[in-house]
C-alpha atoms as a PDB file:
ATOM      1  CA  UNK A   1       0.000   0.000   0.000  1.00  0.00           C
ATOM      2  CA  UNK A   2       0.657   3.637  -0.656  1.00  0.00           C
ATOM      3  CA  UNK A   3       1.215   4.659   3.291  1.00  0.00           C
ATOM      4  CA  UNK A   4      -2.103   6.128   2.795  1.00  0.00           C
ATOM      5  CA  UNK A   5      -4.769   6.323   5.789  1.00  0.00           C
ATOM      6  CA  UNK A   6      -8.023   4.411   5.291  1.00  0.00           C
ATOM      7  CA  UNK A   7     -10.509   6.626   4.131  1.00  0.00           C
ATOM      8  CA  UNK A   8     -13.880   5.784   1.669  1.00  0.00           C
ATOM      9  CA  UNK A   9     -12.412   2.081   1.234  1.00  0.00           C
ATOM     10  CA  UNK A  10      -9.190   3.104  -0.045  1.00  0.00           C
ATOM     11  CA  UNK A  11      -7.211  -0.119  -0.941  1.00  0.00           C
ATOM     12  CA  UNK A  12     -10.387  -1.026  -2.900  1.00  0.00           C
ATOM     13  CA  UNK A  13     -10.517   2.447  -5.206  1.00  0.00           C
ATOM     14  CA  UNK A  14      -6.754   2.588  -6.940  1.00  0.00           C
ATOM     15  CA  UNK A  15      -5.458   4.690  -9.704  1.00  0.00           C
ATOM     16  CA  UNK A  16      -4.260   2.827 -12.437  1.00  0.00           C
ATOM     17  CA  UNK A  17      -1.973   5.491 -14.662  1.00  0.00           C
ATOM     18  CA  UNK A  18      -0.740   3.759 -17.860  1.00  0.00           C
ATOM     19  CA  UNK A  19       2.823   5.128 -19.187  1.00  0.00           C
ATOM     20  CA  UNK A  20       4.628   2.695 -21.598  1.00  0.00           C
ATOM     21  CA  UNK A  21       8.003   3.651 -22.678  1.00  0.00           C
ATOM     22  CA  UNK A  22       7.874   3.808 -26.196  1.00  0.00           C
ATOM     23  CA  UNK A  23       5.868   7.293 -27.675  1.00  0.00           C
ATOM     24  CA  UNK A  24       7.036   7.891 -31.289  1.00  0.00           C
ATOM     25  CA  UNK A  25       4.917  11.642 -31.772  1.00  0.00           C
ATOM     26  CA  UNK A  26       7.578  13.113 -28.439  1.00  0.00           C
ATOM     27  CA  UNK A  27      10.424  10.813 -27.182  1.00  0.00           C
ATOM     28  CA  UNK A  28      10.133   9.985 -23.698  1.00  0.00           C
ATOM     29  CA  UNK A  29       7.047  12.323 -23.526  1.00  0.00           C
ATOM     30  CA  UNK A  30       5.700  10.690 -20.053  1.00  0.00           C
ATOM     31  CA  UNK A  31       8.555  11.412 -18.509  1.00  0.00           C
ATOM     32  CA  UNK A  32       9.915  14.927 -20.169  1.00  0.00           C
ATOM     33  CA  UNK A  33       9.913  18.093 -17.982  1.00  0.00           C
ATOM     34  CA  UNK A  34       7.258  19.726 -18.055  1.00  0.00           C
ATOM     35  CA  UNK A  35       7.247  23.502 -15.888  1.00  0.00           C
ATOM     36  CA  UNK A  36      10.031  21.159 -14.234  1.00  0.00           C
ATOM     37  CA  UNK A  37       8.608  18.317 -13.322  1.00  0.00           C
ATOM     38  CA  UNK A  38       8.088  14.823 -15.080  1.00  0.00           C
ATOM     39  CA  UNK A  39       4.629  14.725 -16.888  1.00  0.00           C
ATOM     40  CA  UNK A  40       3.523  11.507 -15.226  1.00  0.00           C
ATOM     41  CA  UNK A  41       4.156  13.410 -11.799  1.00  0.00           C
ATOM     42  CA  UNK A  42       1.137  15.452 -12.470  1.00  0.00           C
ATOM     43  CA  UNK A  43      -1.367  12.061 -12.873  1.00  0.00           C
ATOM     44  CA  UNK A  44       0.579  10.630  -9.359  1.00  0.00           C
ATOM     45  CA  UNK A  45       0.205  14.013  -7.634  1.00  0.00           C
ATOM     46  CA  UNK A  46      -3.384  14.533  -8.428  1.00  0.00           C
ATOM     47  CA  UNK A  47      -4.225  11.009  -7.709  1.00  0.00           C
ATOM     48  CA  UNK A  48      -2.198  11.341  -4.362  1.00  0.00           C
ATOM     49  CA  UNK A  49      -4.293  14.433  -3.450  1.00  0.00           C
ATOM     50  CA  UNK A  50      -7.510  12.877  -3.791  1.00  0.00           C
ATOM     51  CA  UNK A  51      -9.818  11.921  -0.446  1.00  0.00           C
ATOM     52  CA  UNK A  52     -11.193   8.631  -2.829  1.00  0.00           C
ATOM     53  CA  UNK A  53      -7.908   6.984  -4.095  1.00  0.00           C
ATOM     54  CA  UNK A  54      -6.268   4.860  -1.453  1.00  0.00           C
ATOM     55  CA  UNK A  55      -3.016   3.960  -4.073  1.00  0.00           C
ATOM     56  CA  UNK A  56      -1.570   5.005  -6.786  1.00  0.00           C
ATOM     57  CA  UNK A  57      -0.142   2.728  -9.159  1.00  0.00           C
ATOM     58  CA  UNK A  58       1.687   2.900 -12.337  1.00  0.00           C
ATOM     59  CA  UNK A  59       1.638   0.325 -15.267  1.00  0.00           C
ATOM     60  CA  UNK A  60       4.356   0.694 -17.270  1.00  0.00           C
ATOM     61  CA  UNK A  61       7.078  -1.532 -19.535  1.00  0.00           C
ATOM     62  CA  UNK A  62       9.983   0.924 -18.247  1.00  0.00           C
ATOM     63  CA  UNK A  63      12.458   0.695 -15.776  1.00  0.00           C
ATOM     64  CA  UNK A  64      13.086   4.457 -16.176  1.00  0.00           C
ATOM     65  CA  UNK A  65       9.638   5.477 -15.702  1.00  0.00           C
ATOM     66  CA  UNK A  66       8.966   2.899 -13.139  1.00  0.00           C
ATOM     67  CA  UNK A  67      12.050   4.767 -11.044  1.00  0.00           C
ATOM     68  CA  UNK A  68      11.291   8.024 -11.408  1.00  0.00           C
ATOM     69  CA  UNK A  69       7.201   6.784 -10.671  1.00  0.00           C
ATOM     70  CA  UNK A  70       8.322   5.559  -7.497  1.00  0.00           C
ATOM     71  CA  UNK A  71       9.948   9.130  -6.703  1.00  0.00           C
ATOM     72  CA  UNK A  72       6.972  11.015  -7.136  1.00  0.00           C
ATOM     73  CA  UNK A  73       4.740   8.555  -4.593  1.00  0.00           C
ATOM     74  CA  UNK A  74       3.442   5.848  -6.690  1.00  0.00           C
ATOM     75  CA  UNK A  75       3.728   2.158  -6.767  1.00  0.00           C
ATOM     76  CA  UNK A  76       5.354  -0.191  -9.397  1.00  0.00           C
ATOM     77  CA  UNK A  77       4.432  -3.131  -8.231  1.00  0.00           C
ATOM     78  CA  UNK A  78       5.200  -4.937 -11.767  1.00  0.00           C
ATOM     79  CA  UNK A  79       6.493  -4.157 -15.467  1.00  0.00           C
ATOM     80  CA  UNK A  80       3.908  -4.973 -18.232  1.00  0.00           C
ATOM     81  CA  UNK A  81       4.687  -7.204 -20.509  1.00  0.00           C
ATOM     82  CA  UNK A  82       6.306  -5.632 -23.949  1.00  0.00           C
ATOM     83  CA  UNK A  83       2.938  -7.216 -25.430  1.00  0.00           C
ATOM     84  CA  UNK A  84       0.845  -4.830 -24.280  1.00  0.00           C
ATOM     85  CA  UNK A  85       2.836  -1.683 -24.511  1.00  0.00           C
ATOM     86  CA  UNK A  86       3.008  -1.522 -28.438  1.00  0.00           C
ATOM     87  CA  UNK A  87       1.906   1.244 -30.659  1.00  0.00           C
ATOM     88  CA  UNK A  88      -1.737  -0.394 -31.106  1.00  0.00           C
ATOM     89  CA  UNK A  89      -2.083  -2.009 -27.956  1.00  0.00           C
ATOM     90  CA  UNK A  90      -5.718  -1.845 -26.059  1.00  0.00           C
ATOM     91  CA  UNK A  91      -6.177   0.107 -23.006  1.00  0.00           C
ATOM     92  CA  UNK A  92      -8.035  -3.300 -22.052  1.00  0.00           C
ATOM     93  CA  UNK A  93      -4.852  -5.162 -22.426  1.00  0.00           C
ATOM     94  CA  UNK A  94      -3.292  -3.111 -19.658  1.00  0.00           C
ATOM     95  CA  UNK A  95      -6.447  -3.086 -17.334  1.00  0.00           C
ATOM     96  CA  UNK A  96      -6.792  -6.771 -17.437  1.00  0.00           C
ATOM     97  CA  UNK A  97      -3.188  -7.438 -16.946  1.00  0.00           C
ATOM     98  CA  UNK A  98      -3.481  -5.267 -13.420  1.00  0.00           C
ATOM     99  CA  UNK A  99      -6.475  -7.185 -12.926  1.00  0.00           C
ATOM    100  CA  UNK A 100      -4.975 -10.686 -12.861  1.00  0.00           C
ATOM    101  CA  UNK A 101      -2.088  -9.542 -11.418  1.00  0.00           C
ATOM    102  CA  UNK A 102      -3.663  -7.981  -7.687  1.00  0.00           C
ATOM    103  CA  UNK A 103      -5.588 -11.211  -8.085  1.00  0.00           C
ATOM    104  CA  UNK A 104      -2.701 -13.515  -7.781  1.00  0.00           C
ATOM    105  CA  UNK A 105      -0.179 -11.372  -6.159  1.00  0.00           C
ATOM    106  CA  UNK A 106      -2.995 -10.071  -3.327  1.00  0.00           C
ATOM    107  CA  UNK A 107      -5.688 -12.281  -3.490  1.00  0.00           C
ATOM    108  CA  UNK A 108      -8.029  -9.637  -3.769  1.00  0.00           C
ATOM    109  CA  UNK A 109      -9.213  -7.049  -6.725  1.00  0.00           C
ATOM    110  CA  UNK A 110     -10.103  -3.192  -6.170  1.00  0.00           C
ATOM    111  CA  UNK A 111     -13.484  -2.684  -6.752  1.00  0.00           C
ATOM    112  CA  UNK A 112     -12.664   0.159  -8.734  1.00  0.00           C
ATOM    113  CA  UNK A 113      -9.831   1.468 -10.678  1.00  0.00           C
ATOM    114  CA  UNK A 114      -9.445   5.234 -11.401  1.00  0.00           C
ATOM    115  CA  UNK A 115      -7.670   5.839 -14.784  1.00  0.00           C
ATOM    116  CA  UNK A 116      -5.503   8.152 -14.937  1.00  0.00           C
ATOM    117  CA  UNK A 117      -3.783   9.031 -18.413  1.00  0.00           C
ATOM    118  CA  UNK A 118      -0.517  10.974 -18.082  1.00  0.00           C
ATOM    119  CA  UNK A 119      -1.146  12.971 -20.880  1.00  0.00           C
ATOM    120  CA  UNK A 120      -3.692  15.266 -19.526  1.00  0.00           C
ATOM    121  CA  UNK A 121      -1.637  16.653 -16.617  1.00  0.00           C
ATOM    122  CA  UNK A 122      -3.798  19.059 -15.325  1.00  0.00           C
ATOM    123  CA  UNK A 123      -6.530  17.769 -13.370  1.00  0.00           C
ATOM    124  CA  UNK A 124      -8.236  19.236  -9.706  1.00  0.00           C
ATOM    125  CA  UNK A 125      -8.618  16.387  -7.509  1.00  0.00           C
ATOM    126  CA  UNK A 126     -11.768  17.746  -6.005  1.00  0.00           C
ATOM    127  CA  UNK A 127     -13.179  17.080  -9.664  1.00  0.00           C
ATOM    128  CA  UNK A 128     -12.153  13.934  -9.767  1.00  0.00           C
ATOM    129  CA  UNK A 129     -13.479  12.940  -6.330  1.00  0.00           C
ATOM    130  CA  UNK A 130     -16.692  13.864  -7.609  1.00  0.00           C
ATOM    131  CA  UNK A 131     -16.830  11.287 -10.574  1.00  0.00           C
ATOM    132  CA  UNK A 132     -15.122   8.883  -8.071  1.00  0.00           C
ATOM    133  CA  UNK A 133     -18.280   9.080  -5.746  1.00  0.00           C
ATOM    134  CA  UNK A 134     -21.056  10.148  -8.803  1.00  0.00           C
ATOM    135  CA  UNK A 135     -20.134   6.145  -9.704  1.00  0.00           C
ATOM    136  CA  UNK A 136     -20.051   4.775  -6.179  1.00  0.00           C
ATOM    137  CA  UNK A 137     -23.627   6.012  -5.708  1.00  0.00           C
ATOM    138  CA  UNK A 138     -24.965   4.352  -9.012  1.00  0.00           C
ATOM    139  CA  UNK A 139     -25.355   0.478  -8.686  1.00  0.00           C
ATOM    140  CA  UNK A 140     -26.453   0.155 -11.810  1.00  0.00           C
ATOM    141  CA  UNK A 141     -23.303   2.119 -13.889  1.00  0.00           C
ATOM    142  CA  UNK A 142     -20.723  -0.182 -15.738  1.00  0.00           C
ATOM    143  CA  UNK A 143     -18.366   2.710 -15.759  1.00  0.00           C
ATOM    144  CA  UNK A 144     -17.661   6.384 -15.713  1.00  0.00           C
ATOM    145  CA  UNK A 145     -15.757   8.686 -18.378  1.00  0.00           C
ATOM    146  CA  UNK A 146     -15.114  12.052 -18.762  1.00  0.00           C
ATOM    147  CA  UNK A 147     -15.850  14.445 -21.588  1.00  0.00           C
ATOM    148  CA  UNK A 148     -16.172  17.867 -21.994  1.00  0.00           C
ATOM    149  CA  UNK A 149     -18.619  20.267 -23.639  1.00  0.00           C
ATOM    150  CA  UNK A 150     -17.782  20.711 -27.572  1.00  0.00           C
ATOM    151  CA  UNK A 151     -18.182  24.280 -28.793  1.00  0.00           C
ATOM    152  CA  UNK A 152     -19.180  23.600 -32.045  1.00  0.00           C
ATOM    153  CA  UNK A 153     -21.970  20.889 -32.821  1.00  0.00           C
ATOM    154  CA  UNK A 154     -20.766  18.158 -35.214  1.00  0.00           C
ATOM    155  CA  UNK A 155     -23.906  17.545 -36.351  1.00  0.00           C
ATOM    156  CA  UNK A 156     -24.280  21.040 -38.373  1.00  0.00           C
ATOM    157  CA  UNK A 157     -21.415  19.257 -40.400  1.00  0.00           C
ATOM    158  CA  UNK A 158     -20.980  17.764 -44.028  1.00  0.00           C
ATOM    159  CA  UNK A 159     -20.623  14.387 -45.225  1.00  0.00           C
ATOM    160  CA  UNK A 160     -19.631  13.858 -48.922  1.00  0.00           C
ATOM    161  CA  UNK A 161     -21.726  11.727 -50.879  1.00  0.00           C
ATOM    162  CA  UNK A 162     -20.225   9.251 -53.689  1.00  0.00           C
ATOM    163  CA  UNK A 163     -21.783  12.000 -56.190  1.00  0.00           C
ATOM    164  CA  UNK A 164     -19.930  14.788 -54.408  1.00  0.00           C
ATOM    165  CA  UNK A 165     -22.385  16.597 -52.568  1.00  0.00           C
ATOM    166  CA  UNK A 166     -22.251  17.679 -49.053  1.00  0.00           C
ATOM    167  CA  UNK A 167     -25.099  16.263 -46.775  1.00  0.00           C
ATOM    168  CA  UNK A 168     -25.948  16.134 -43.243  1.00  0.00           C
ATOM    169  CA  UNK A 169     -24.629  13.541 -40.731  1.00  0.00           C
ATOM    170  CA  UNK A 170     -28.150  13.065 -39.699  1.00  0.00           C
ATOM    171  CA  UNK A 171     -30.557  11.383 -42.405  1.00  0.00           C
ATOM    172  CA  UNK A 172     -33.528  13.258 -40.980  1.00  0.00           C
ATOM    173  CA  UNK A 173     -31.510  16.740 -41.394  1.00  0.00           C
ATOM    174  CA  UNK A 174     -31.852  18.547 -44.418  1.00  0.00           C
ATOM    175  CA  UNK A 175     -29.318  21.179 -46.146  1.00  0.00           C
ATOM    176  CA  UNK A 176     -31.082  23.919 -44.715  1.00  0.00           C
ATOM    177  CA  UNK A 177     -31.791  22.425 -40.962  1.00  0.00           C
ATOM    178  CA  UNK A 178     -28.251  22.585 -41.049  1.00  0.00           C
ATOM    179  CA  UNK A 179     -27.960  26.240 -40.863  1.00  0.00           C
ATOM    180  CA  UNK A 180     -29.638  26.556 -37.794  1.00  0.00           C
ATOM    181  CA  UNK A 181     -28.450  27.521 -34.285  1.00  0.00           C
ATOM    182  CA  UNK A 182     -26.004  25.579 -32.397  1.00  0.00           C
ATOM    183  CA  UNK A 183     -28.775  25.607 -29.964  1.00  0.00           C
ATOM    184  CA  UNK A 184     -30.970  23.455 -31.919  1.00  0.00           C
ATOM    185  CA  UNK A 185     -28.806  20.572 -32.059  1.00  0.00           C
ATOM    186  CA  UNK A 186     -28.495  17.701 -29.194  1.00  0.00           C
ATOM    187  CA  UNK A 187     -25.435  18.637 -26.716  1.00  0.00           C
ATOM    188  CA  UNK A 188     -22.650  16.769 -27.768  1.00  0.00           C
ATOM    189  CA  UNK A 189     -19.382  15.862 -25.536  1.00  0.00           C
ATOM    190  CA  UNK A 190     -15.729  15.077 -26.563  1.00  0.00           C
ATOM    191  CA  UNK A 191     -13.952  12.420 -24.697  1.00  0.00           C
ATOM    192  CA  UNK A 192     -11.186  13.583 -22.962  1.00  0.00           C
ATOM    193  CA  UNK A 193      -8.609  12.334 -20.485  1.00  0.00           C
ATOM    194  CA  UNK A 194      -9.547  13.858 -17.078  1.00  0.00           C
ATOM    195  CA  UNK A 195     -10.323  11.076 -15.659  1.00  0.00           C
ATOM    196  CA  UNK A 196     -12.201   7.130 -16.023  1.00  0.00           C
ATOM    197  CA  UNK A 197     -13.546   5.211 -13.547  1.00  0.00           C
ATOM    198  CA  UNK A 198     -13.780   1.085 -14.313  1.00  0.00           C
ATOM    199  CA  UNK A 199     -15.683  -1.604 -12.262  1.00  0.00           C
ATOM    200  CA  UNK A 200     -13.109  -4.200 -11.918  1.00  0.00           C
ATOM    201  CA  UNK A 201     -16.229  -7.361 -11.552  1.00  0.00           C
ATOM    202  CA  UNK A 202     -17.495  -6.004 -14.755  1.00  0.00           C
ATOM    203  CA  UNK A 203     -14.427  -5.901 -16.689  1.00  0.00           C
ATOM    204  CA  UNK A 204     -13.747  -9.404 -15.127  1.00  0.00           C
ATOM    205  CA  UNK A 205     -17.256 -10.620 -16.498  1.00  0.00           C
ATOM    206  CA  UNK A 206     -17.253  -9.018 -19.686  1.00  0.00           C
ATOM    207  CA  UNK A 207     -13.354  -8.879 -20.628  1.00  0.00           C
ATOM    208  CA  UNK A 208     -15.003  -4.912 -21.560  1.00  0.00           C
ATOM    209  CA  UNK A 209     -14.587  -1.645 -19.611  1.00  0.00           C
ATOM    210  CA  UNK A 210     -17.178   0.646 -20.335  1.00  0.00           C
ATOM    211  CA  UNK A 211     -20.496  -1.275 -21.068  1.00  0.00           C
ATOM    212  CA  UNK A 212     -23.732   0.179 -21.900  1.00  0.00           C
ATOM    213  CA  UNK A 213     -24.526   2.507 -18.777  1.00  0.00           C
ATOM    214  CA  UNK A 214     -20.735   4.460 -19.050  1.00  0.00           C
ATOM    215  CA  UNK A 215     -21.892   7.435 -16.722  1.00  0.00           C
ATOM    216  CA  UNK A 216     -21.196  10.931 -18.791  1.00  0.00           C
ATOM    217  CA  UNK A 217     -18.934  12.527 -16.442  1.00  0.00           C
ATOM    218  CA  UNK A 218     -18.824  16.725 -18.032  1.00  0.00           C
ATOM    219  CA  UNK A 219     -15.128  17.248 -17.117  1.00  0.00           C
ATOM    220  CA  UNK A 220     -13.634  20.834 -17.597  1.00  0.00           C
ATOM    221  CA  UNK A 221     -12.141  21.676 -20.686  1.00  0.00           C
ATOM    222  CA  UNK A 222      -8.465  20.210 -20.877  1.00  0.00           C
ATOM    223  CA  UNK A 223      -5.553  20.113 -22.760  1.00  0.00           C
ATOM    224  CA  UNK A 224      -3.877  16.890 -23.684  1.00  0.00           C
ATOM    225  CA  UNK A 225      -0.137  16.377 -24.777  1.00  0.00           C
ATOM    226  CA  UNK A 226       0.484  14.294 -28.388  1.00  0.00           C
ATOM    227  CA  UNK A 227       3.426  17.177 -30.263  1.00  0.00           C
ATOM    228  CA  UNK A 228       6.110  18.951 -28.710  1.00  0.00           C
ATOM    229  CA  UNK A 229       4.203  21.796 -29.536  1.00  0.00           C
ATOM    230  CA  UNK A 230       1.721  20.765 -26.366  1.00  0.00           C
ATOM    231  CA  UNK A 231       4.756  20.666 -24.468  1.00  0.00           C
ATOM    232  CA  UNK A 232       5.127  24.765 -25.571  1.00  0.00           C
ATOM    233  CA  UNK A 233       1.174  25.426 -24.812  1.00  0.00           C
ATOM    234  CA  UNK A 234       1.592  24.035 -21.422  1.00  0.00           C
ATOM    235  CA  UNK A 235       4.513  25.379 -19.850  1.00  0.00           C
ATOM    236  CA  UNK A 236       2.650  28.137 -20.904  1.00  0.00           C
ATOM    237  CA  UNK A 237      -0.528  27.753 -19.095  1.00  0.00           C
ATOM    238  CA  UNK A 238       1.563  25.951 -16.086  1.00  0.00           C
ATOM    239  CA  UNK A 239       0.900  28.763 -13.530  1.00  0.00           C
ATOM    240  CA  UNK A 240      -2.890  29.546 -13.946  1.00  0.00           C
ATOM    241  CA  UNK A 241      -4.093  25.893 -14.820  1.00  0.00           C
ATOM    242  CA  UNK A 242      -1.920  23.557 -12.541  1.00  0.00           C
ATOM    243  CA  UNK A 243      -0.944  26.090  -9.541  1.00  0.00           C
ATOM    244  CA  UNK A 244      -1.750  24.004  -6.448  1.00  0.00           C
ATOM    245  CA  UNK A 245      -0.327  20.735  -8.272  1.00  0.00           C
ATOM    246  CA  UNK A 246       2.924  22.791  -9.127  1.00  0.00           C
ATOM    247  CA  UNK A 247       2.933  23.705  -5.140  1.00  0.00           C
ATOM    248  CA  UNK A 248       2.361  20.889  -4.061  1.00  0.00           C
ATOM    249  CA  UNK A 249       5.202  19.144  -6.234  1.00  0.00           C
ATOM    250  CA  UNK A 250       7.781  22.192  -5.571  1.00  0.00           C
ATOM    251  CA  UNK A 251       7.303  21.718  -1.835  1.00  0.00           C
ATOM    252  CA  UNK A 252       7.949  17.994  -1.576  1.00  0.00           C
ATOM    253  CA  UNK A 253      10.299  17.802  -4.430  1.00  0.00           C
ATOM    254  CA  UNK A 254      12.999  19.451  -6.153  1.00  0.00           C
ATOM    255  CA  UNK A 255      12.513  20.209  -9.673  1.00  0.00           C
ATOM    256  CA  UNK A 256      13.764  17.798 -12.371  1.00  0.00           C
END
């Protein structure tokens, strides 16, 4: 365990933050500074700072990100296999892999795992308490995950026909509907990374994670790291976005 008190079940609600070595796009991006600390610090100090996680654990095929994990707080309590750390490897793979392994290592799964993505390091933990209990309330949920509010509706857009013409996404929206309002559309949501919440039974049942009742969690808007360019945006927007996360991390550790 993390050292952490007991609190709403703690050992039984555990982030899970996935950070494989390999990343193509920006070399070593889970680990690069960022406003002088390692990305994946930001995922461990969030998680770390919430009242509903009990541990924080890492799932990664690196010993260099496992060691500088275990720096910042979390546990690496294995390495994933190299088979499920690929460029088009499944986000089940890993969960299923952590699965099996608490299961034979502890005798015992969490009854929920909080996912944590590395690449959207600038979360509030106070939001993410609030999807952790919005899912702990609701029996009947297979899952919770985040998205936030898109500005512009999708379906005022065109598809291209095989005759070249531009037509609705909707069948029942004509050329003309399609000048309407925003307003007049159905709200639509794009998934982000802020934050997932899995039911470890039901992805133990259904080898899925999400099922059919995936509570919509509206997340605040949030920037996620793929280019360098990212990198520039969010070094950037360190100080408003991520100031009690940077305090946090610049009073217990020195920067990287």
């Amino acid at each position: 365990m993390s050292g952490k008190e007991n609190k709403t079940g703690p050992a039984q609600t555990i982030a899970i933050i996935p950070a494989r070595g390999g990343s193509k796009g920006v070399p070593k991006k889970n680990i690069r500074l960022l406003a002088g600390y390692p990305l994946i610090a930001y995922s461990i100090t969030v998680a770390k700072l919430s009242k509903e996680i009990g541990r924080v654990v890492v799932s990664t095929d690196s010993e260099e990100i496992a060691e500088i994990s275990r720096l910042y707080g979390a546990e690496v309590p294995f390495l994933r296999p190299s088979l499920f750390a690929g460029d088009k490897s499944r986000d089940i793979e890993f969960v299923t892999h952590a699965i099996d392994w608490f299961k034979k290592n502890e005798k015992n799964i969490p009854d929920y795992l909080v996912h944590l993505r590395p690449t959207t390091p600038f979360r509030d933990p106070d939001i993410i308490d609030q999807a952790i209990r919005q899912i702990k309330q609701n029996k009947e949920a297979t899952s919770l995950r985040s998205g936030h509010a898109a500005s512009e509706s999708p379906f005022k857009w065109f598809l291209k026909n095989k005759d070249g013409y531009f037509t609705g996404i909707r069948p029942q929206d004509s050329n003309d509907d399609l000048n309407k309002p925003r307003q007049s559309f159905p709200d639509v949501y794009i998934p982000d990374g802020y934050v997932d919440v899995l039911k470890s039974e039901f992805v133990v049942k259904t080898g899925t994670m999400h099922g059919s009742k995936m509570i919509g969690f509206v997340s605040p808007v949030c920037k996620e790291v793929d280019t360098p360019e990212d990198f520039e945006y969010l070094e950037f927007e360190a100080r408003k976005t991520a100031g009690p996360l940077i305090e946090y991390l610049a009073k217990n550790y020195r920067r990287g």
